[in-house]
N, C-alpha and C. Protein backbone atom coordinates (compact mmCIF):
# COMPACT_ATOMS: atom_id res chain seq x y z
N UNK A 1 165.28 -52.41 71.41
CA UNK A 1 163.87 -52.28 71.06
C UNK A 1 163.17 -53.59 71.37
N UNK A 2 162.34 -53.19 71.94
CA UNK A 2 161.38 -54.61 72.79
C UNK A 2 160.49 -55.44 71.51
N UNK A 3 160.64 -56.12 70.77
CA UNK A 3 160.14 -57.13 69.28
C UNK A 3 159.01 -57.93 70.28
N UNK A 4 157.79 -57.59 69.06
CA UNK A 4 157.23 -59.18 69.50
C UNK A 4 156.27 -59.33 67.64
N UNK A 5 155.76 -60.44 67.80
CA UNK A 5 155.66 -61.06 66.38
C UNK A 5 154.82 -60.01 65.78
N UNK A 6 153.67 -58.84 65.73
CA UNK A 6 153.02 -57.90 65.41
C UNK A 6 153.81 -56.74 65.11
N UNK A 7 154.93 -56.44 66.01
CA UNK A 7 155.75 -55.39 65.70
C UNK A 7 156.54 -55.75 64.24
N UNK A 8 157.22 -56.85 63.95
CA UNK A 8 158.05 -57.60 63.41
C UNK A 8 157.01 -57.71 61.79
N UNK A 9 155.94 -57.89 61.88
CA UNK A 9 154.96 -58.26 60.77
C UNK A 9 154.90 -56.76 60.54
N UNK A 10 154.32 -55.90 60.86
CA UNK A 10 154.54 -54.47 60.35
C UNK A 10 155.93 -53.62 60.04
N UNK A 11 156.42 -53.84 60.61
CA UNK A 11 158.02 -53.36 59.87
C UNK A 11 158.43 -54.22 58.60
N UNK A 12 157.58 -54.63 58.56
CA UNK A 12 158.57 -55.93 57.38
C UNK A 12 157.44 -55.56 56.06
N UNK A 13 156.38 -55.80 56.17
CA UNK A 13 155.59 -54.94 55.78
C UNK A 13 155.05 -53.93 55.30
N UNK A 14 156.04 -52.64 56.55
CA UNK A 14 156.35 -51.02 55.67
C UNK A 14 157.56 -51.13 54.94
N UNK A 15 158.61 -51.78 55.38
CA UNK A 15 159.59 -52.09 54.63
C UNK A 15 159.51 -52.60 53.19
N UNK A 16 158.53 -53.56 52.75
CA UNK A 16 158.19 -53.72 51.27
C UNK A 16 157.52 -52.77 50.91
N UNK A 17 156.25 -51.75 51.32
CA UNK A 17 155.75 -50.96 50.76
C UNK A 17 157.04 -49.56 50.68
N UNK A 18 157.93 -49.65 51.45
CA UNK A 18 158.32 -48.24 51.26
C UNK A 18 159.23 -48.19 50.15
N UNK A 19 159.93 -49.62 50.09
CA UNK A 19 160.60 -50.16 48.93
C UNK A 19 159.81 -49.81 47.70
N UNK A 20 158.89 -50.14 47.49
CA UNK A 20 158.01 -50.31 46.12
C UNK A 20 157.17 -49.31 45.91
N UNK A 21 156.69 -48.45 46.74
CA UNK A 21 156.26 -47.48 46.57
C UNK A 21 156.59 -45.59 47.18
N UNK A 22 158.09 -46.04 47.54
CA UNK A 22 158.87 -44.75 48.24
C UNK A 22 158.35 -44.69 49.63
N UNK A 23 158.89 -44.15 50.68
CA UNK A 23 159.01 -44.12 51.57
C UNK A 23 157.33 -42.78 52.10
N UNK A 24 157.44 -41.54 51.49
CA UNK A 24 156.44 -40.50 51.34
C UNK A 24 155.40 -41.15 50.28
N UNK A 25 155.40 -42.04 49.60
CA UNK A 25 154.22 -42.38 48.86
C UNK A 25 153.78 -43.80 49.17
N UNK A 26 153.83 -44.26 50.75
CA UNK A 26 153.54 -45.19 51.32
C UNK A 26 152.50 -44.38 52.48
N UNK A 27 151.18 -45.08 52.59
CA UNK A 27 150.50 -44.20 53.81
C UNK A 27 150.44 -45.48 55.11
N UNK A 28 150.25 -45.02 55.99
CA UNK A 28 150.32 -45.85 57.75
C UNK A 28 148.92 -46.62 57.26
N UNK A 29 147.33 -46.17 56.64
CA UNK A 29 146.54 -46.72 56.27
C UNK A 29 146.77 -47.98 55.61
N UNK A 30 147.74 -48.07 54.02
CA UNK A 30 148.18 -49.17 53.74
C UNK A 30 149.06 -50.24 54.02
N UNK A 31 149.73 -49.59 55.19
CA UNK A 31 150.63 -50.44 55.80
C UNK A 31 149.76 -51.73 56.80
N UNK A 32 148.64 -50.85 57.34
CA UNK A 32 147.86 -51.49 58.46
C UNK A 32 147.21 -52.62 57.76
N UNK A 33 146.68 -52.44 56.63
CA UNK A 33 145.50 -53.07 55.43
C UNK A 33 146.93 -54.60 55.27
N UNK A 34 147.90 -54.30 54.65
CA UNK A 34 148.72 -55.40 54.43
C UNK A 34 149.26 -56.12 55.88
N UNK A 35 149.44 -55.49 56.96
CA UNK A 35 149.87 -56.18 58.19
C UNK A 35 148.53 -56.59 58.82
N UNK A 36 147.43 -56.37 58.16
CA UNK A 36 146.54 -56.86 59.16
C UNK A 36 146.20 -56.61 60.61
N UNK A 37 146.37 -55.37 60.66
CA UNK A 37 146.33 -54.75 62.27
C UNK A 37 145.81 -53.48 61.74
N UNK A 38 145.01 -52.90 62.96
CA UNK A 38 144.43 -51.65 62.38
C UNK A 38 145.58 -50.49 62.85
N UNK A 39 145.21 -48.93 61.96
CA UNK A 39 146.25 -47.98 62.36
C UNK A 39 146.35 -47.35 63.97
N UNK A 40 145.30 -47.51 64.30
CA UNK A 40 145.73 -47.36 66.06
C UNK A 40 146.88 -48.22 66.53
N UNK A 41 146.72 -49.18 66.52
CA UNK A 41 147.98 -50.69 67.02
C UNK A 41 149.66 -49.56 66.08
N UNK A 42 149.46 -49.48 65.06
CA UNK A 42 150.34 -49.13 64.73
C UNK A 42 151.09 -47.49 65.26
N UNK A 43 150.27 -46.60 65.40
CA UNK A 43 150.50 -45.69 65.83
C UNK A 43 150.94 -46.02 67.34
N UNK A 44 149.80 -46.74 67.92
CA UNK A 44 150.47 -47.26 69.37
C UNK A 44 152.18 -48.19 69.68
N UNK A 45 152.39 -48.49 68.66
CA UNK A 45 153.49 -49.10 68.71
C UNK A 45 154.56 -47.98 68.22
N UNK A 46 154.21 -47.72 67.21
CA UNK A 46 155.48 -46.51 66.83
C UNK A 46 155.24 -45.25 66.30
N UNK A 47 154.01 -44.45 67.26
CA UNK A 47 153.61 -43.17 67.01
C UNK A 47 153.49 -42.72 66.08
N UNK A 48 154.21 -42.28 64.90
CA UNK A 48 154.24 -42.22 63.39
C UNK A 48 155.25 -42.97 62.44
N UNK A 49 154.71 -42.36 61.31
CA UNK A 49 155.31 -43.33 60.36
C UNK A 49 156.94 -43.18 60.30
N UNK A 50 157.26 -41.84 60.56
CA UNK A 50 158.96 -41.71 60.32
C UNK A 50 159.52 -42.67 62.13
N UNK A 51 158.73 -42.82 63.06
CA UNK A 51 159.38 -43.25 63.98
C UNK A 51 159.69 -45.09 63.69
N UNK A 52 158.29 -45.41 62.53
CA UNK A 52 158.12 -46.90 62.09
C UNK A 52 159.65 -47.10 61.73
N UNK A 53 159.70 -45.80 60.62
CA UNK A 53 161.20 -46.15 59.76
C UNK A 53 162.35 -46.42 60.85
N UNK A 54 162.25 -44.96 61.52
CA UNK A 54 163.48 -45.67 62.09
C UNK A 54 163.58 -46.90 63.25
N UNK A 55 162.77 -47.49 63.49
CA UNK A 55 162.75 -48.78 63.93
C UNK A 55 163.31 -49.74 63.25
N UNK A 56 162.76 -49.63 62.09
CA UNK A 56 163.54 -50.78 61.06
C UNK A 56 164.43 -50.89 60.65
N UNK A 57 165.15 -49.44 60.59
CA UNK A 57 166.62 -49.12 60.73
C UNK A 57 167.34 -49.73 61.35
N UNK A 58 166.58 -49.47 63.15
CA UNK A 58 167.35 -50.62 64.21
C UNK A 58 167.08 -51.57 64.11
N UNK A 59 165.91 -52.25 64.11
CA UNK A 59 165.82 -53.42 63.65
C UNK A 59 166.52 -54.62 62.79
N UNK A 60 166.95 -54.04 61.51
CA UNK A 60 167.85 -54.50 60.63
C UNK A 60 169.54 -54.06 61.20
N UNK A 61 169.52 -53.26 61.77
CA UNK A 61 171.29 -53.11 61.86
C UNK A 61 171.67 -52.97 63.46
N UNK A 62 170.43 -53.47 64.28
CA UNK A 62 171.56 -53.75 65.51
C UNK A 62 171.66 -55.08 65.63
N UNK A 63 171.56 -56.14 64.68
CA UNK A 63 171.92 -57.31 65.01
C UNK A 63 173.73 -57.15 64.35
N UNK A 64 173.79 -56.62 63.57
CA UNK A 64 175.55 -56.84 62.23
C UNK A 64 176.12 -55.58 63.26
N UNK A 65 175.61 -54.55 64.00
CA UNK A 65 176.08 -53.77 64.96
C UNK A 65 176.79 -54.85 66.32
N UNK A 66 176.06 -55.36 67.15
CA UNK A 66 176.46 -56.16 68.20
C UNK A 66 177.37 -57.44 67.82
N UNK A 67 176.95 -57.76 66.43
CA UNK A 67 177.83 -58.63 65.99
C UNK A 67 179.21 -58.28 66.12
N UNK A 68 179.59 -57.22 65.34
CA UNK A 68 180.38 -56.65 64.83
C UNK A 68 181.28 -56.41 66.15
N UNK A 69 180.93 -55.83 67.23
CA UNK A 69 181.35 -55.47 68.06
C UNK A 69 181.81 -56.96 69.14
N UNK A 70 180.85 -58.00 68.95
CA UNK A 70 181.56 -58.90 69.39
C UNK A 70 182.80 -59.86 69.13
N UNK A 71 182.60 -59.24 67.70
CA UNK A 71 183.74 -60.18 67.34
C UNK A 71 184.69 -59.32 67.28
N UNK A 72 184.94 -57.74 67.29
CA UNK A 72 186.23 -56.77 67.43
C UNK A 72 186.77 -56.79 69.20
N UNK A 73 185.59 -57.64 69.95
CA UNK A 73 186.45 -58.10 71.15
C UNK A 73 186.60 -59.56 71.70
N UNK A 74 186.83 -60.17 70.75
CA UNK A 74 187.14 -61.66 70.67
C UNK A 74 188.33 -61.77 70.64
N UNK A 75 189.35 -62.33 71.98
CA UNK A 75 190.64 -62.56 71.85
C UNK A 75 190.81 -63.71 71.23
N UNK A 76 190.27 -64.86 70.65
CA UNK A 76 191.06 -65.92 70.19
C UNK A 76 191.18 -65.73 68.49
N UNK A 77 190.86 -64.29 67.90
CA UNK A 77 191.23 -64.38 66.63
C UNK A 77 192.32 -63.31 66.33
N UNK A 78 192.61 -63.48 65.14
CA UNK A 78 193.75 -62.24 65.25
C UNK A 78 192.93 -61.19 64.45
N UNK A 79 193.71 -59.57 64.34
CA UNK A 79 193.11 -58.58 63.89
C UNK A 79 192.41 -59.09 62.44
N UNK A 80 193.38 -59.41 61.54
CA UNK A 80 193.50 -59.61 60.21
C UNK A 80 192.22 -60.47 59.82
N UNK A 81 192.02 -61.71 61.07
CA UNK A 81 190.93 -62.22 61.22
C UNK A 81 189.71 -61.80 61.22
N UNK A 82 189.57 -60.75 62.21
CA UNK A 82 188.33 -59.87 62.22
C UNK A 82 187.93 -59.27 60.88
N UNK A 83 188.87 -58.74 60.80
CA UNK A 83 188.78 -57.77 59.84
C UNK A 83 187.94 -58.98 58.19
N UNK A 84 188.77 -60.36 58.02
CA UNK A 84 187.95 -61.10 57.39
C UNK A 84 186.47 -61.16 57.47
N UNK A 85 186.22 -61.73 58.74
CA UNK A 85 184.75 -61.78 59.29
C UNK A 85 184.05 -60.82 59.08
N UNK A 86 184.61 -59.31 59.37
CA UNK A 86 183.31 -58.57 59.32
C UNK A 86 183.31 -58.01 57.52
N UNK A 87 183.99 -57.94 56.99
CA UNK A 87 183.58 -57.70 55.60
C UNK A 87 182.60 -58.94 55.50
N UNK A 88 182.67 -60.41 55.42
CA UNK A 88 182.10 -61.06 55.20
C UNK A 88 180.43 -60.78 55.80
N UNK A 89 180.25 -60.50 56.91
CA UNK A 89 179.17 -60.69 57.77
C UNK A 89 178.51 -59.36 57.17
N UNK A 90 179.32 -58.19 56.91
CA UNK A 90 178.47 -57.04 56.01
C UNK A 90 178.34 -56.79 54.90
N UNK A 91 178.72 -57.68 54.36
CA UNK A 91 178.16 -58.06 53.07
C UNK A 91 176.78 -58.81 53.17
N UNK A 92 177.30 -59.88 54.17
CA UNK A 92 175.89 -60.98 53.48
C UNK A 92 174.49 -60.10 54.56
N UNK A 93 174.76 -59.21 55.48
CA UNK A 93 173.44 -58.68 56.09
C UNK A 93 173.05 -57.20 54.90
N UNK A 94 174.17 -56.85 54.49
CA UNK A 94 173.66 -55.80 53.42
C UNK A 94 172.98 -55.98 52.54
N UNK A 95 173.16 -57.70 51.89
CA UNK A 95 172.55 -58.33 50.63
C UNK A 95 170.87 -58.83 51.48
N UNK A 96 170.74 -59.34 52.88
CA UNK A 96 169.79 -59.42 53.07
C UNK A 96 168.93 -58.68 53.31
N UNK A 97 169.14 -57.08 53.88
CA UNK A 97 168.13 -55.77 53.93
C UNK A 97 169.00 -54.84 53.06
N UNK A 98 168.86 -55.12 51.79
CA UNK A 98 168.57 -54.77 50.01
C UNK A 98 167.74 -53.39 50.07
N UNK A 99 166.55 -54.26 50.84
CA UNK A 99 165.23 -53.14 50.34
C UNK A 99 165.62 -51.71 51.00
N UNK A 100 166.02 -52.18 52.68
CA UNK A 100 166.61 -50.93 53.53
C UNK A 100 167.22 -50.04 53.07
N UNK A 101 168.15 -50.66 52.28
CA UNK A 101 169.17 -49.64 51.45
C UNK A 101 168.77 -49.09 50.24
N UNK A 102 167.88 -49.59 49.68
CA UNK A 102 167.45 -48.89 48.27
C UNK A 102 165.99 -47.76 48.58
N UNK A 103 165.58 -48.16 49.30
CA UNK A 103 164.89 -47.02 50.16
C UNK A 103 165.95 -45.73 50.30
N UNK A 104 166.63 -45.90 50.99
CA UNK A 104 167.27 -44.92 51.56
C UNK A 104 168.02 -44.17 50.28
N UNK A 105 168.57 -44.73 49.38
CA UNK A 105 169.43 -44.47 48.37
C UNK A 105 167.85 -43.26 47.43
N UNK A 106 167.07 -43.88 47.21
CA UNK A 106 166.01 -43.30 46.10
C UNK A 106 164.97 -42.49 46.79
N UNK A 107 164.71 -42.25 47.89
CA UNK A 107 163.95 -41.67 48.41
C UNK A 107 164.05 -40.31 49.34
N UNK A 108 164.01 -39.54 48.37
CA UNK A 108 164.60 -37.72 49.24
C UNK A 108 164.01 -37.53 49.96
N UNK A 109 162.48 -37.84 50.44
CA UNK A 109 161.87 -37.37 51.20
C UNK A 109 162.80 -37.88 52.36
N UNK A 110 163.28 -38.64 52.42
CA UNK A 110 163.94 -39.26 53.81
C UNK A 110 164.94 -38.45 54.05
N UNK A 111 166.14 -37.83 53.10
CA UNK A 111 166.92 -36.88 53.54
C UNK A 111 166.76 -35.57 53.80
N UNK A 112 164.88 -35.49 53.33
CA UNK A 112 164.67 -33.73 53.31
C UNK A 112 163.96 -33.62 54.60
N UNK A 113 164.01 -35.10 55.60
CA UNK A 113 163.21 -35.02 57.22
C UNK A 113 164.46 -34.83 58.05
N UNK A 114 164.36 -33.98 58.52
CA UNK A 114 165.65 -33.50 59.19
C UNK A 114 165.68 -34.64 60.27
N UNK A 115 164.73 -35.06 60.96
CA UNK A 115 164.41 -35.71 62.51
C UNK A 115 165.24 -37.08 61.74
N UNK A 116 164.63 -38.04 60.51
CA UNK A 116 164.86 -39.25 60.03
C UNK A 116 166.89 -38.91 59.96
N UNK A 117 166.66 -38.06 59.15
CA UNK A 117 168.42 -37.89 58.64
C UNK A 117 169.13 -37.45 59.68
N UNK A 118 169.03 -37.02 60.78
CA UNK A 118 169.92 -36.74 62.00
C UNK A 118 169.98 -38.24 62.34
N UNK A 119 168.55 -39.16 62.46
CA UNK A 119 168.78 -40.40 63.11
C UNK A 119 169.87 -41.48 62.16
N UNK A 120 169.16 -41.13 60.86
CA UNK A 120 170.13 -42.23 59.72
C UNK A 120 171.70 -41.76 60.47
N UNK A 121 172.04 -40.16 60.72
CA UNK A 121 173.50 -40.32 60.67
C UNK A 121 174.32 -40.76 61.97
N UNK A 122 173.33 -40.82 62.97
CA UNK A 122 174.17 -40.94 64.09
C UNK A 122 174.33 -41.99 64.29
N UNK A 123 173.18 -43.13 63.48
CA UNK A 123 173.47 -44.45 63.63
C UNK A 123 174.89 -45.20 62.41
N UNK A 124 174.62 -44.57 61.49
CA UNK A 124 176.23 -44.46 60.83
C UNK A 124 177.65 -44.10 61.47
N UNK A 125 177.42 -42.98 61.81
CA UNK A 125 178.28 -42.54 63.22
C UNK A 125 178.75 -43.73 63.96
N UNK A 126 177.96 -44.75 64.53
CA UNK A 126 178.16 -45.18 65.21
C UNK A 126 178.73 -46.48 65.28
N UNK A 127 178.54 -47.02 63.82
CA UNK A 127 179.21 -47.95 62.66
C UNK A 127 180.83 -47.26 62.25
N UNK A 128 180.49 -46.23 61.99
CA UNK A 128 182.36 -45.65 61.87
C UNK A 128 183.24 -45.68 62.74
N UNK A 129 182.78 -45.00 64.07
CA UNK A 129 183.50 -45.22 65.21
C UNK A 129 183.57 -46.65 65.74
N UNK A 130 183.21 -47.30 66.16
CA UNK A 130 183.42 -49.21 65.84
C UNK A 130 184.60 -49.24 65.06
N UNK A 131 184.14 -49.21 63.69
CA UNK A 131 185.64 -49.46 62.98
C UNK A 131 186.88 -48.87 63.44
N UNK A 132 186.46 -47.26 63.39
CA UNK A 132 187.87 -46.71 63.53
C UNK A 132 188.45 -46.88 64.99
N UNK A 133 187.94 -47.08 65.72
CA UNK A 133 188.25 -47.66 66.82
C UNK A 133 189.31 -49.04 67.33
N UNK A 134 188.25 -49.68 66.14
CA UNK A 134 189.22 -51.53 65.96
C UNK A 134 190.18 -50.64 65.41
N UNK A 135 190.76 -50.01 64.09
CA UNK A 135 191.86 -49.95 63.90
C UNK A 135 192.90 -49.06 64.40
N UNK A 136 192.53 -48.55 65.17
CA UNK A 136 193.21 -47.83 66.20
C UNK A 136 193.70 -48.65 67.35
N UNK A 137 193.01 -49.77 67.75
CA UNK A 137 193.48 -50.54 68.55
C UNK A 137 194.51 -51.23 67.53
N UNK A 138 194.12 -51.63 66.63
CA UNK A 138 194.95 -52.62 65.97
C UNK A 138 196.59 -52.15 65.53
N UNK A 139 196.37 -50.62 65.67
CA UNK A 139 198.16 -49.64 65.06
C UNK A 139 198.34 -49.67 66.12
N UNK A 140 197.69 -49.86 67.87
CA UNK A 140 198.50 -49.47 69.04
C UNK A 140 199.00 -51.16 69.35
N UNK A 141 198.74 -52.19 68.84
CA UNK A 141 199.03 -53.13 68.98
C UNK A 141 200.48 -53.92 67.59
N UNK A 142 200.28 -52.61 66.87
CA UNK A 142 201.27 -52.69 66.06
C UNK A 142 201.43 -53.86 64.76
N UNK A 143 200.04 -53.88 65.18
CA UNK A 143 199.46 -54.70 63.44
C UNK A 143 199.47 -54.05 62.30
N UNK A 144 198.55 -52.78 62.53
CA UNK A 144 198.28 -51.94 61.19
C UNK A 144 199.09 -50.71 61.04
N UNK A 145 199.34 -50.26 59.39
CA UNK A 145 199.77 -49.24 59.51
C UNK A 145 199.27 -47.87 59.98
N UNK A 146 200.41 -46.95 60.45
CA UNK A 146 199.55 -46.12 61.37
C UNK A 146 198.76 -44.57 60.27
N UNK A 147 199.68 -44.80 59.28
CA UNK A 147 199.37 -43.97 58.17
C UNK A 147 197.75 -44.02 57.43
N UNK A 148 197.13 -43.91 58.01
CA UNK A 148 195.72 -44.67 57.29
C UNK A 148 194.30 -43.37 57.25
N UNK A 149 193.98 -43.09 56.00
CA UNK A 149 192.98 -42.16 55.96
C UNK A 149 191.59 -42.98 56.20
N UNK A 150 191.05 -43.24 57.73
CA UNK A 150 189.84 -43.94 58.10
C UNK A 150 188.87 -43.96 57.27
N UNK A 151 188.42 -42.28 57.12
CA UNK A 151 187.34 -42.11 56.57
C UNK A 151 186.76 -42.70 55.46
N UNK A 152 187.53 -42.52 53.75
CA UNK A 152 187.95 -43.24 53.04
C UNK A 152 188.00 -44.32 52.88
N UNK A 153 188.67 -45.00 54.25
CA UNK A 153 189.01 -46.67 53.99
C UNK A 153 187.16 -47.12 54.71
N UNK A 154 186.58 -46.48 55.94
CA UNK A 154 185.14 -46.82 55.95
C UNK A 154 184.12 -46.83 54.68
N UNK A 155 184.17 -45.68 53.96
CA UNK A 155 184.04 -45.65 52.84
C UNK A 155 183.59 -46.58 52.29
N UNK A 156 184.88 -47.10 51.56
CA UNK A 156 185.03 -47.91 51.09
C UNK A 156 184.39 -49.85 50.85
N UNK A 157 183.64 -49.56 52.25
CA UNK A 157 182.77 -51.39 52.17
C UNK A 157 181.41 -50.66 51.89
N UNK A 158 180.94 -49.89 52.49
CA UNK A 158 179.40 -49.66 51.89
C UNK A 158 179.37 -49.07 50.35
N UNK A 159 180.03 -48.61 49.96
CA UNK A 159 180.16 -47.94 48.53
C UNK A 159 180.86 -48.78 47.54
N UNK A 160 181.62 -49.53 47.91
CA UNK A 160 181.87 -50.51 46.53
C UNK A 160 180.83 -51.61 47.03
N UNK A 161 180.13 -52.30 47.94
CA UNK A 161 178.81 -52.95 48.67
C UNK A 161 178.05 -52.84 47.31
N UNK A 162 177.49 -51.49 47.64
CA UNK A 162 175.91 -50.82 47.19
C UNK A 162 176.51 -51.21 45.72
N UNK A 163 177.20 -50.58 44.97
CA UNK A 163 177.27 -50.67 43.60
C UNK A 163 177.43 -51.92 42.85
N UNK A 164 178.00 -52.57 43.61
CA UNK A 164 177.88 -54.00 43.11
C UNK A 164 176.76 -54.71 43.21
N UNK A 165 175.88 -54.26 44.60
CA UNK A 165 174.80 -55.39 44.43
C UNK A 165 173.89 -54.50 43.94
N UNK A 166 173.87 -53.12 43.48
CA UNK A 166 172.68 -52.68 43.22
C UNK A 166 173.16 -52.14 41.33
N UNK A 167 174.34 -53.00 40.89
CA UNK A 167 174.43 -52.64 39.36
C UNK A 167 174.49 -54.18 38.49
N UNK A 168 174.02 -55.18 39.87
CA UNK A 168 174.66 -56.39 38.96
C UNK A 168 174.21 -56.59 37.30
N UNK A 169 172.82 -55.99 36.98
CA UNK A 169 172.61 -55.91 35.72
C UNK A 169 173.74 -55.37 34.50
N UNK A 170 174.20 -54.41 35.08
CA UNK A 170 174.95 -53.67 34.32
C UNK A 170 176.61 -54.91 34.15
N UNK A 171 176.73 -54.86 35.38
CA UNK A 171 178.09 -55.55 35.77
C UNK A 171 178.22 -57.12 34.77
N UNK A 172 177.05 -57.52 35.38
CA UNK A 172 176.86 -58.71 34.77
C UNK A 172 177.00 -58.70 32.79
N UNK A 173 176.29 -58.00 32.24
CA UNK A 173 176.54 -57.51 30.80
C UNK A 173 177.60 -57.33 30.46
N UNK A 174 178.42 -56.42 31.47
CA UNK A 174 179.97 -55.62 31.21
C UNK A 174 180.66 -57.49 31.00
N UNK A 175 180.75 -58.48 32.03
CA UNK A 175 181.65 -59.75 31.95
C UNK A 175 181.39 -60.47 31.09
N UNK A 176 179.77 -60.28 30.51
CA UNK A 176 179.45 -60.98 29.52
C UNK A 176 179.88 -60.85 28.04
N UNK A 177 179.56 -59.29 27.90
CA UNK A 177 180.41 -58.64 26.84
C UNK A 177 181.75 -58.81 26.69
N UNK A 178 182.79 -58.48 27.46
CA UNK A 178 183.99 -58.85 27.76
C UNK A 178 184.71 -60.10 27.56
N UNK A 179 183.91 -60.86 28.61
CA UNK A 179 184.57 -62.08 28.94
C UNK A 179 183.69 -63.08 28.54
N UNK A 180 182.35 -63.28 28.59
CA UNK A 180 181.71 -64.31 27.77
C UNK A 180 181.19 -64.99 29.05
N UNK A 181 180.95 -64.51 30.42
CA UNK A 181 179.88 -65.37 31.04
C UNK A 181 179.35 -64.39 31.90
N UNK A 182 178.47 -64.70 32.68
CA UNK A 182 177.92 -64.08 33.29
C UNK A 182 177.48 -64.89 35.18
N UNK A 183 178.48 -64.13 36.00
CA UNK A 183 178.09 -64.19 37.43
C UNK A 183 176.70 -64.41 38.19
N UNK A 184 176.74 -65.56 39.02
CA UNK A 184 175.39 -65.50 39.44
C UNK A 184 175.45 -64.48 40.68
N UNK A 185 174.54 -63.83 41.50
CA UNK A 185 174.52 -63.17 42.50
C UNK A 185 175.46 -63.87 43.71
N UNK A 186 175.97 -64.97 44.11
CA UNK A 186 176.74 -65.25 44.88
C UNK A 186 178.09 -65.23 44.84
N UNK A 187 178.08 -65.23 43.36
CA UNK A 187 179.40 -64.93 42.75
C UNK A 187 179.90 -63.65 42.69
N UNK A 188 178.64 -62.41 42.67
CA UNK A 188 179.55 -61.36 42.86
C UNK A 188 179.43 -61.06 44.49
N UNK A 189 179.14 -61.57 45.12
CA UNK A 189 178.82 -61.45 46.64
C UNK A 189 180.60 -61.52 47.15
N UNK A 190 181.31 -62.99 46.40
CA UNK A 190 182.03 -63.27 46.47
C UNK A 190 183.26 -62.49 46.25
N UNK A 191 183.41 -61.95 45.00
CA UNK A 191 183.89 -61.01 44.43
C UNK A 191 184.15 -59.76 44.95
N UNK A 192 183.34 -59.50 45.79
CA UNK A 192 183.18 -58.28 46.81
C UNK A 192 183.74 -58.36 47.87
N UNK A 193 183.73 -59.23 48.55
CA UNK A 193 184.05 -59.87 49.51
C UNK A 193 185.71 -59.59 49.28
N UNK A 194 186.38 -60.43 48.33
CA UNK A 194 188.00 -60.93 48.36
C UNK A 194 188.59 -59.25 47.97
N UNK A 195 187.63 -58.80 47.18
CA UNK A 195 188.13 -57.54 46.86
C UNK A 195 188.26 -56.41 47.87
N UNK A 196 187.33 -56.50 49.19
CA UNK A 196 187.62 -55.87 49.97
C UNK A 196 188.80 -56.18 51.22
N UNK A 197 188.46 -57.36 50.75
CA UNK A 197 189.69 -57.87 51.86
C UNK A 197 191.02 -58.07 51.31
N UNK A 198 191.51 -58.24 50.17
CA UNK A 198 192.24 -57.58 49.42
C UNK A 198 193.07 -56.17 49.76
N UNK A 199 192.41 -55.43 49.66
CA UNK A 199 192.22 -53.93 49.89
C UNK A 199 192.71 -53.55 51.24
N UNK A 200 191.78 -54.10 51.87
CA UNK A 200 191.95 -53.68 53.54
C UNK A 200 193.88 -54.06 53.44
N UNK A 201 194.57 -55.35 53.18
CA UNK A 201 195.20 -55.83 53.75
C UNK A 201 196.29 -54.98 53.10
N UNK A 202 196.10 -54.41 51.84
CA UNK A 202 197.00 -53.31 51.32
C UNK A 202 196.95 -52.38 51.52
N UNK A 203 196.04 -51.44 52.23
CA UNK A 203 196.02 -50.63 53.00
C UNK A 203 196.52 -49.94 54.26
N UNK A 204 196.33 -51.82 54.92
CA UNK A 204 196.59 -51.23 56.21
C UNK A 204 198.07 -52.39 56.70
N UNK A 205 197.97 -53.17 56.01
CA UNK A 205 199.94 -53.86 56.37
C UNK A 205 200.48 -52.33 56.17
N UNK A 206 201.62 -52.74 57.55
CA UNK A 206 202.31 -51.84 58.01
C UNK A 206 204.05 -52.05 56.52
N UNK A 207 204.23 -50.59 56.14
CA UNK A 207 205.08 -50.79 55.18
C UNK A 207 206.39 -50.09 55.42
């Protein structure tokens, strides 16, 4: 997608309003009023509002996409390596487009647009296959075990992800109650992090 600083100021823009005021109870009128561009420019740039969304979609996730993919073909690290890096790197881009995801999580109108939710899935799609891919290379190279339910183990980083950064209130109370302190947000970033990589490595060591 071709960015220039006007495109970039309005996505960022609908992105806080769709956050704060749902995705269907955000209009292209108020988006224009806060970006400072009128709704023609906007329509001219991304025809309607569900095409805005999914821009920002790409926007936010083909940078941790190409990432991702560069470093699953980087020969000077080992699998186990990668596999470090990218939990790390999707964590800290998940914690930075927050809003992206809590949009998507609270807002039905987005799953009841057939056009938006075909796009949300194929671009997921396309995040799974990446993975399952690396670890398919990684059992023909005789790193990982070959026994491995993908689906599940993909699963597994966006869904223990989301709940952690989107319950730290709760979480945070639970250690406090418990244990008597309370985690700052980097700390459970952290926490997430070792725990998935943890996981992965018991998962997928060959046994």
């Amino acid at each position: 997608m071709e960015l220039n600083e006007k495109k970039i100021k309005i996505m960022e823009v609908a992105e806080d309003l769709f956050a704060i005021n749902g995705f269907s109870g955000t209009s292209v009128r108020e988006i224009a009023k806060l970006a400072d561009v009128n709704v023609a420019m906007i329509n001219y740039y991304f025809e309607s509002k569900d095409k805005l969304f999914e821009s920002i979609f790409r926007y936010r996730g083909d940078y941790l996409r190409t990432r991702i993919e560069t470093l699953i073909n980087d020969t000077s690290i080992t699998n186990w390596q990668k596999i470090d890096f990218f939990i790390d790197e999707y964590i800290e881009r998940f914690s930075d487009n927050h809003k992206l995801h809590r949009i998507l999580i609270r807002e039905h109108g987005l799953t009841n647009n057939e056009g938006i939710r075909n796009f949300i899935n194929e671009a997921k799609y396309r995040n799974y296959q990446t993975i399952t891919n690396f670890v398919k290379r990684g059992q023909e190279q005789g790193d990982f075990n070959t026994e491995v339910d993908m689906m599940m183990l993909y699963t597994m980083i966006p869904g223990i992800t989301k709940f952690m950064l989107f319950n730290e209130d709760f979480l945070r109370f639970t250690l406090n109650r418990d244990h008597g302190y309370e985690p700052t947000h980097d700390e459970f970033k952290k926490r997430n992090k070792d725990f998935l990589k943890n996981a992965f490595r018991l998962i997928l060591e060959k046994k």
